[in-house]
N, C-alpha and C. Protein backbone atom coordinates (compact mmCIF):
# COMPACT_ATOMS: atom_id res chain seq x y z
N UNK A 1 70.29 119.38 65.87
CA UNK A 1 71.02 119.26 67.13
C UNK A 1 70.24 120.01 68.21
N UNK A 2 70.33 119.24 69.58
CA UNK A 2 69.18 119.92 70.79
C UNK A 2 70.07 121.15 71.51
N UNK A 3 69.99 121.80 72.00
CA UNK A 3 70.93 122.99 72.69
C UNK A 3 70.37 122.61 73.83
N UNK A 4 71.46 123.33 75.03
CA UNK A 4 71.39 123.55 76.30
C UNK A 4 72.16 124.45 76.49
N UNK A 5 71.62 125.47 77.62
CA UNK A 5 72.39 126.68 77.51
C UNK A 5 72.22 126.41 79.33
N UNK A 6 74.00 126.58 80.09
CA UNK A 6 73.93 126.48 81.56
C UNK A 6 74.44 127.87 82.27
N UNK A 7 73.57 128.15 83.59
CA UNK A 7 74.51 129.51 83.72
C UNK A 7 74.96 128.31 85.64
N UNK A 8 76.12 128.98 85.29
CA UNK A 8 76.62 128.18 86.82
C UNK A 8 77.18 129.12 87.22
N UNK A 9 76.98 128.67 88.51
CA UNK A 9 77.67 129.81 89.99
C UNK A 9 78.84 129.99 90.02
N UNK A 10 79.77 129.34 89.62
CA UNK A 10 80.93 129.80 89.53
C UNK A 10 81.45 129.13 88.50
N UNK A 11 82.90 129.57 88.00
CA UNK A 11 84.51 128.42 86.79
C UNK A 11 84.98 128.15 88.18
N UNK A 12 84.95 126.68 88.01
CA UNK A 12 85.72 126.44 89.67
C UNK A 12 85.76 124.37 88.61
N UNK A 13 87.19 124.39 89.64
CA UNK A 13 86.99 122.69 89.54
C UNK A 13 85.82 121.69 89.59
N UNK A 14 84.67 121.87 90.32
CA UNK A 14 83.36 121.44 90.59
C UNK A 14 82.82 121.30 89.37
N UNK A 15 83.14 121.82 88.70
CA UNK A 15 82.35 122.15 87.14
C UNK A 15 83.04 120.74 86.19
N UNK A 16 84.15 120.46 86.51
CA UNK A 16 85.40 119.94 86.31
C UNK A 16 84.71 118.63 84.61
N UNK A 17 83.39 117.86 85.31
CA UNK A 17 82.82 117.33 84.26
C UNK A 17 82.10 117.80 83.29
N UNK A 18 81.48 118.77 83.22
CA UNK A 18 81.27 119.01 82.23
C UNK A 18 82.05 119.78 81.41
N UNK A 19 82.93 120.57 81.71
CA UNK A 19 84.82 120.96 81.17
C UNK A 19 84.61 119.57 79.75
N UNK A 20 84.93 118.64 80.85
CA UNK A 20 85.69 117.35 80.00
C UNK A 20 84.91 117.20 79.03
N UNK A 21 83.50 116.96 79.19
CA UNK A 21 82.53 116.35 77.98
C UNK A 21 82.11 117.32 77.28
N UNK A 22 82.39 118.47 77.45
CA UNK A 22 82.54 119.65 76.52
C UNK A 22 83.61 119.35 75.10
N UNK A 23 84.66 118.98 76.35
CA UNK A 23 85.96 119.42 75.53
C UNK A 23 86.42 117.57 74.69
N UNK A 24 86.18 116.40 75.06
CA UNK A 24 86.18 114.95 74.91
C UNK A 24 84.90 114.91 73.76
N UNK A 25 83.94 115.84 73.66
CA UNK A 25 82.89 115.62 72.30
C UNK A 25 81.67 114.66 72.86
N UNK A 26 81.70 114.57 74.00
CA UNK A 26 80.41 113.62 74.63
C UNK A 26 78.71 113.84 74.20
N UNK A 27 78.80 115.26 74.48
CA UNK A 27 77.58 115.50 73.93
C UNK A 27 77.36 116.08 72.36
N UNK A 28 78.61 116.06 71.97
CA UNK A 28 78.07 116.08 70.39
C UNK A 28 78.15 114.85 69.81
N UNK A 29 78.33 113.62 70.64
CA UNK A 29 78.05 112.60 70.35
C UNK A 29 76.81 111.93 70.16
N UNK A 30 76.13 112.81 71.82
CA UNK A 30 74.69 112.80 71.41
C UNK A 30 73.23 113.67 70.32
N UNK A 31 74.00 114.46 69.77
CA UNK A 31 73.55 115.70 68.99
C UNK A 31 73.16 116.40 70.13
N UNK A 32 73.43 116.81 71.11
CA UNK A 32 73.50 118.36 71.55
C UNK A 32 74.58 119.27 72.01
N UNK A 33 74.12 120.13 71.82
CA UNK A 33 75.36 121.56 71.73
C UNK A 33 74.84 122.23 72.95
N UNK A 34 75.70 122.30 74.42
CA UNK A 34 75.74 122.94 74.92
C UNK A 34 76.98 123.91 75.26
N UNK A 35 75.92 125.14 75.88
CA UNK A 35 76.95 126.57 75.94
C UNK A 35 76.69 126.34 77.72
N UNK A 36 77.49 127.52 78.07
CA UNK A 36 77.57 127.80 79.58
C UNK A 36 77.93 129.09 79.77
N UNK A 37 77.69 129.68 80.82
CA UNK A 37 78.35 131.10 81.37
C UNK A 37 78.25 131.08 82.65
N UNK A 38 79.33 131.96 83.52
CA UNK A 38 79.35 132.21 84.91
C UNK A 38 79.28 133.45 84.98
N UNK A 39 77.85 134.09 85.88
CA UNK A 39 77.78 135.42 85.72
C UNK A 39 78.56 135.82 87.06
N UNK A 40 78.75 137.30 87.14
CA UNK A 40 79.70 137.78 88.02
C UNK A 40 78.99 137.75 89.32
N UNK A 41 77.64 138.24 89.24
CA UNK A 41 76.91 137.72 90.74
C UNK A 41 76.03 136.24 91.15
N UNK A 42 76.30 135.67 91.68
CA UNK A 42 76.40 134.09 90.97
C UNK A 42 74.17 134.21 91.14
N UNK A 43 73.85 135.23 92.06
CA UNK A 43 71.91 135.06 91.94
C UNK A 43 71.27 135.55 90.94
N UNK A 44 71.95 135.62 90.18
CA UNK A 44 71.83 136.29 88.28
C UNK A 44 71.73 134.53 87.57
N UNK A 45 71.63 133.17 88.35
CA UNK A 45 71.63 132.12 87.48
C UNK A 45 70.43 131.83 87.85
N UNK A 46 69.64 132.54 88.82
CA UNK A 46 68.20 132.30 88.88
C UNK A 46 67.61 132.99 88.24
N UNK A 47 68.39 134.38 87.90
CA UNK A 47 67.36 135.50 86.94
C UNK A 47 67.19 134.55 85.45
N UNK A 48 68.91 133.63 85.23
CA UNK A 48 69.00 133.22 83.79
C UNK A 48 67.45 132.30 83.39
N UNK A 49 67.43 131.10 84.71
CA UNK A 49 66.52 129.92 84.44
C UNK A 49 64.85 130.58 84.34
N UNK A 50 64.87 132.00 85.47
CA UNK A 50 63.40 131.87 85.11
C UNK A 50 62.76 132.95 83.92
N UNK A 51 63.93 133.75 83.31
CA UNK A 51 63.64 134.38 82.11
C UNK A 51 63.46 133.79 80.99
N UNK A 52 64.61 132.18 81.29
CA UNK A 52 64.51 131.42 79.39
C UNK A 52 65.96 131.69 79.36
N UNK A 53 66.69 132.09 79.65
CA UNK A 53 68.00 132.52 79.10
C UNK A 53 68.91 131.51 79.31
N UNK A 54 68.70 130.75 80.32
CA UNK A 54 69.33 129.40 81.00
C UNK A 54 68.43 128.02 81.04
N UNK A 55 68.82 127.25 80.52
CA UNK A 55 68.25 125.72 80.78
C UNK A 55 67.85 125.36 81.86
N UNK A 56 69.23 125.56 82.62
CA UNK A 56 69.18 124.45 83.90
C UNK A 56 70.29 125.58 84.65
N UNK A 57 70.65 125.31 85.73
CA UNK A 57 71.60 126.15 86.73
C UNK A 57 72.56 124.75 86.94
N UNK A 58 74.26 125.21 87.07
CA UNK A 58 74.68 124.37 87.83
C UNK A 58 75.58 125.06 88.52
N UNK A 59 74.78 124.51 90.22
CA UNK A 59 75.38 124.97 91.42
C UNK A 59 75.13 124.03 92.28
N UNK A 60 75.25 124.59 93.88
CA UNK A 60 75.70 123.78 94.76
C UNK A 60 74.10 123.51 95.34
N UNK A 61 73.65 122.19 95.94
CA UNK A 61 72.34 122.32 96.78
C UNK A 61 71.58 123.11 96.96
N UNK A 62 72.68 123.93 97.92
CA UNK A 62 72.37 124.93 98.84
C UNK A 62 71.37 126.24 98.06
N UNK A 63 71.45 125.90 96.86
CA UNK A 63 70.68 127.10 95.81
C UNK A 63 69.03 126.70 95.82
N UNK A 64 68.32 125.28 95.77
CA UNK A 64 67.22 125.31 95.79
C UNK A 64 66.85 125.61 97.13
N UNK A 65 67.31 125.48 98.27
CA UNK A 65 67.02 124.92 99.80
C UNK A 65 67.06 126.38 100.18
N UNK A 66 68.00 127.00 99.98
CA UNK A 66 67.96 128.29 100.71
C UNK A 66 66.89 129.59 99.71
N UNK A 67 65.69 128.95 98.89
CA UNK A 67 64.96 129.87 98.75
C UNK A 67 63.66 129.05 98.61
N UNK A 68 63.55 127.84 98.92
CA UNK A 68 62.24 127.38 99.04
C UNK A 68 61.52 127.39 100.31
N UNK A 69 59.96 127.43 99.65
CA UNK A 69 59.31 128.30 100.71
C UNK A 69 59.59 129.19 101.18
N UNK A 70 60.11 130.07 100.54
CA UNK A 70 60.41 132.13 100.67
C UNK A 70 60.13 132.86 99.18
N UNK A 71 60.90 132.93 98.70
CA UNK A 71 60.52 133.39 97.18
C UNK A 71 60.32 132.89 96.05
N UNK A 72 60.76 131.26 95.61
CA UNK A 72 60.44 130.59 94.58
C UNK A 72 60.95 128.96 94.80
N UNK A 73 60.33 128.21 94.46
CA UNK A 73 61.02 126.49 94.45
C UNK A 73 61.03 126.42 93.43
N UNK A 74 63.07 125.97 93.83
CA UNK A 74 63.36 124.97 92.63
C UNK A 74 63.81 123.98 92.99
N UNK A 75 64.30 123.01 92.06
CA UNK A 75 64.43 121.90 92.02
C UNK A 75 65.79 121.16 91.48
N UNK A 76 66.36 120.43 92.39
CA UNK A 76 67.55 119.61 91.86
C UNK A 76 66.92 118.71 91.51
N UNK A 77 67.79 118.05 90.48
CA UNK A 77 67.05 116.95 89.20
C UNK A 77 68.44 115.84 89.11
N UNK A 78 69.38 116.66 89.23
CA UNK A 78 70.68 115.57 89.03
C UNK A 78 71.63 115.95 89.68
N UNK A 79 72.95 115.00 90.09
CA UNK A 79 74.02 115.52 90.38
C UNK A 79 74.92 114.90 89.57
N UNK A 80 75.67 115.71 89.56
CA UNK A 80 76.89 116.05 89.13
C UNK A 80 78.31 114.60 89.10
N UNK A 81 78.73 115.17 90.17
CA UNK A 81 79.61 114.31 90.64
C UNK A 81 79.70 113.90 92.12
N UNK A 82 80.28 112.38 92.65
CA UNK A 82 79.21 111.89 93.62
C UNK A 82 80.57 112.28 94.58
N UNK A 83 81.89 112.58 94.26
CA UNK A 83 82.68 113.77 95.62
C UNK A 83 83.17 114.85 94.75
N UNK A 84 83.53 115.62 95.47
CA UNK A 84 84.25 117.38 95.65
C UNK A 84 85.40 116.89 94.32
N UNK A 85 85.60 117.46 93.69
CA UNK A 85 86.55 117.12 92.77
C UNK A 85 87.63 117.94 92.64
N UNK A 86 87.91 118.05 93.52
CA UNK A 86 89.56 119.01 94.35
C UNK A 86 90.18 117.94 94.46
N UNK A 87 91.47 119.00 94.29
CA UNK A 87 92.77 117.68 94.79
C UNK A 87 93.87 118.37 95.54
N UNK A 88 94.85 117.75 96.47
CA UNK A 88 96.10 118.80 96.58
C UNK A 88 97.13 118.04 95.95
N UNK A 89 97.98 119.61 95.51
CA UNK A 89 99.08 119.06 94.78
C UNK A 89 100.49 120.09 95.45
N UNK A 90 101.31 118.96 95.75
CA UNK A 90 102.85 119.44 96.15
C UNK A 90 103.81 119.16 95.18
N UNK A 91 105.13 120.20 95.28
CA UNK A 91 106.14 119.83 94.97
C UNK A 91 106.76 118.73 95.13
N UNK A 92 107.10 119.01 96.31
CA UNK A 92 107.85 117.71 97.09
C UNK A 92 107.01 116.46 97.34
N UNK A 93 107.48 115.07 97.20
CA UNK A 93 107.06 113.86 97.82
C UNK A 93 106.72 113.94 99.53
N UNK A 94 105.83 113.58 100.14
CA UNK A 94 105.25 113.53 101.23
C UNK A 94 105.46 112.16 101.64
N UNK A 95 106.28 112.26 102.68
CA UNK A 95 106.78 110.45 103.57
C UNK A 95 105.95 109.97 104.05
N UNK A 96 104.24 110.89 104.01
CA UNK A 96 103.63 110.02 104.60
C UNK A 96 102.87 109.07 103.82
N UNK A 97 103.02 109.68 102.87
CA UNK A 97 102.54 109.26 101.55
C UNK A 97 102.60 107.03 101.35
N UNK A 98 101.83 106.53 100.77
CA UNK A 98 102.05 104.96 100.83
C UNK A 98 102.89 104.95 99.32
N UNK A 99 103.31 103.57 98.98
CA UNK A 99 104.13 103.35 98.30
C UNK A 99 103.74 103.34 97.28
N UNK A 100 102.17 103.40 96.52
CA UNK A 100 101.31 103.69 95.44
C UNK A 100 101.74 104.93 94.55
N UNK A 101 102.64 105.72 95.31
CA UNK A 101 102.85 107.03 94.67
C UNK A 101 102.60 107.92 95.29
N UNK A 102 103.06 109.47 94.53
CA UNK A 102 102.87 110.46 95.36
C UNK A 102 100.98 110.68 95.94
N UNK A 103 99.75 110.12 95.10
CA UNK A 103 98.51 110.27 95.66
C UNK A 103 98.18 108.73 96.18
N UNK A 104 97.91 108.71 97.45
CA UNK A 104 97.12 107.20 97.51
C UNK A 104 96.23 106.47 96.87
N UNK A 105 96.25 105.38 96.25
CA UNK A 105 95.05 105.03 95.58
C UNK A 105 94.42 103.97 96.65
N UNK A 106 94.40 104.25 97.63
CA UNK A 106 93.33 103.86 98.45
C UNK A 106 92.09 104.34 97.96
N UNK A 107 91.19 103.20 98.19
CA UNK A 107 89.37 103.69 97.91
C UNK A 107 88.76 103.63 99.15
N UNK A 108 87.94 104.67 98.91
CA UNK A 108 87.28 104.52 100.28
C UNK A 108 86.06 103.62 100.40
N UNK A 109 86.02 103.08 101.16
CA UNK A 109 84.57 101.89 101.26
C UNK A 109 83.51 102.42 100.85
């Protein structure tokens, strides 16, 4: 079995897919076993990738861009998920709401 070991910037919903295919058996479908950790200062996931300690980083853009051409380039290779994977959730029904239910299933073009 191949390992992957991820250190990500934060436990936040964003993470939200690989949660699932962790927890759904996706990649032990493919024979690999990956681990993850969120360190407490999230620029400790650059110490992880360039010691060996981390595979890959998963964070936001803004992590290769705001240090290339200054102290080291890296590189985004993939994304994730193609929107924000937040949601809001109420108690109460919202009137403005369409008749689909309490979330619209409108798609956006």
């Amino acid at each position: 079995m191949d390992k992957l070991h991820i250190s990500a910037t934060s436990v936040a919903m964003n993470y939200l897919p690989e949660y699932l295919a962790v927890e759904l058996g996706y990649f032990k479908d493919v024979d690999l076993e990956v681990t993850s950790e969120a360190p407490a200062d999230w620029t400790d996931v650059l110490r992880h990738v360039d010691s060996g300690r981390a595979d890959i980083v998963l964070g936001g853009i803004w992590v290769p861009s705001i240090y290339k051409n200054r102290v080291k380039d890296y590189y985004a290779f993939a994304k994730v998920t193609s929107r924000f994977s937040s949601l809001l959730l109420g108690r109460e029904p919202n009137a403005s709401k369409t008749s689909n239910g309490p979330i619209s299933r409108a798609r956006p073009s």
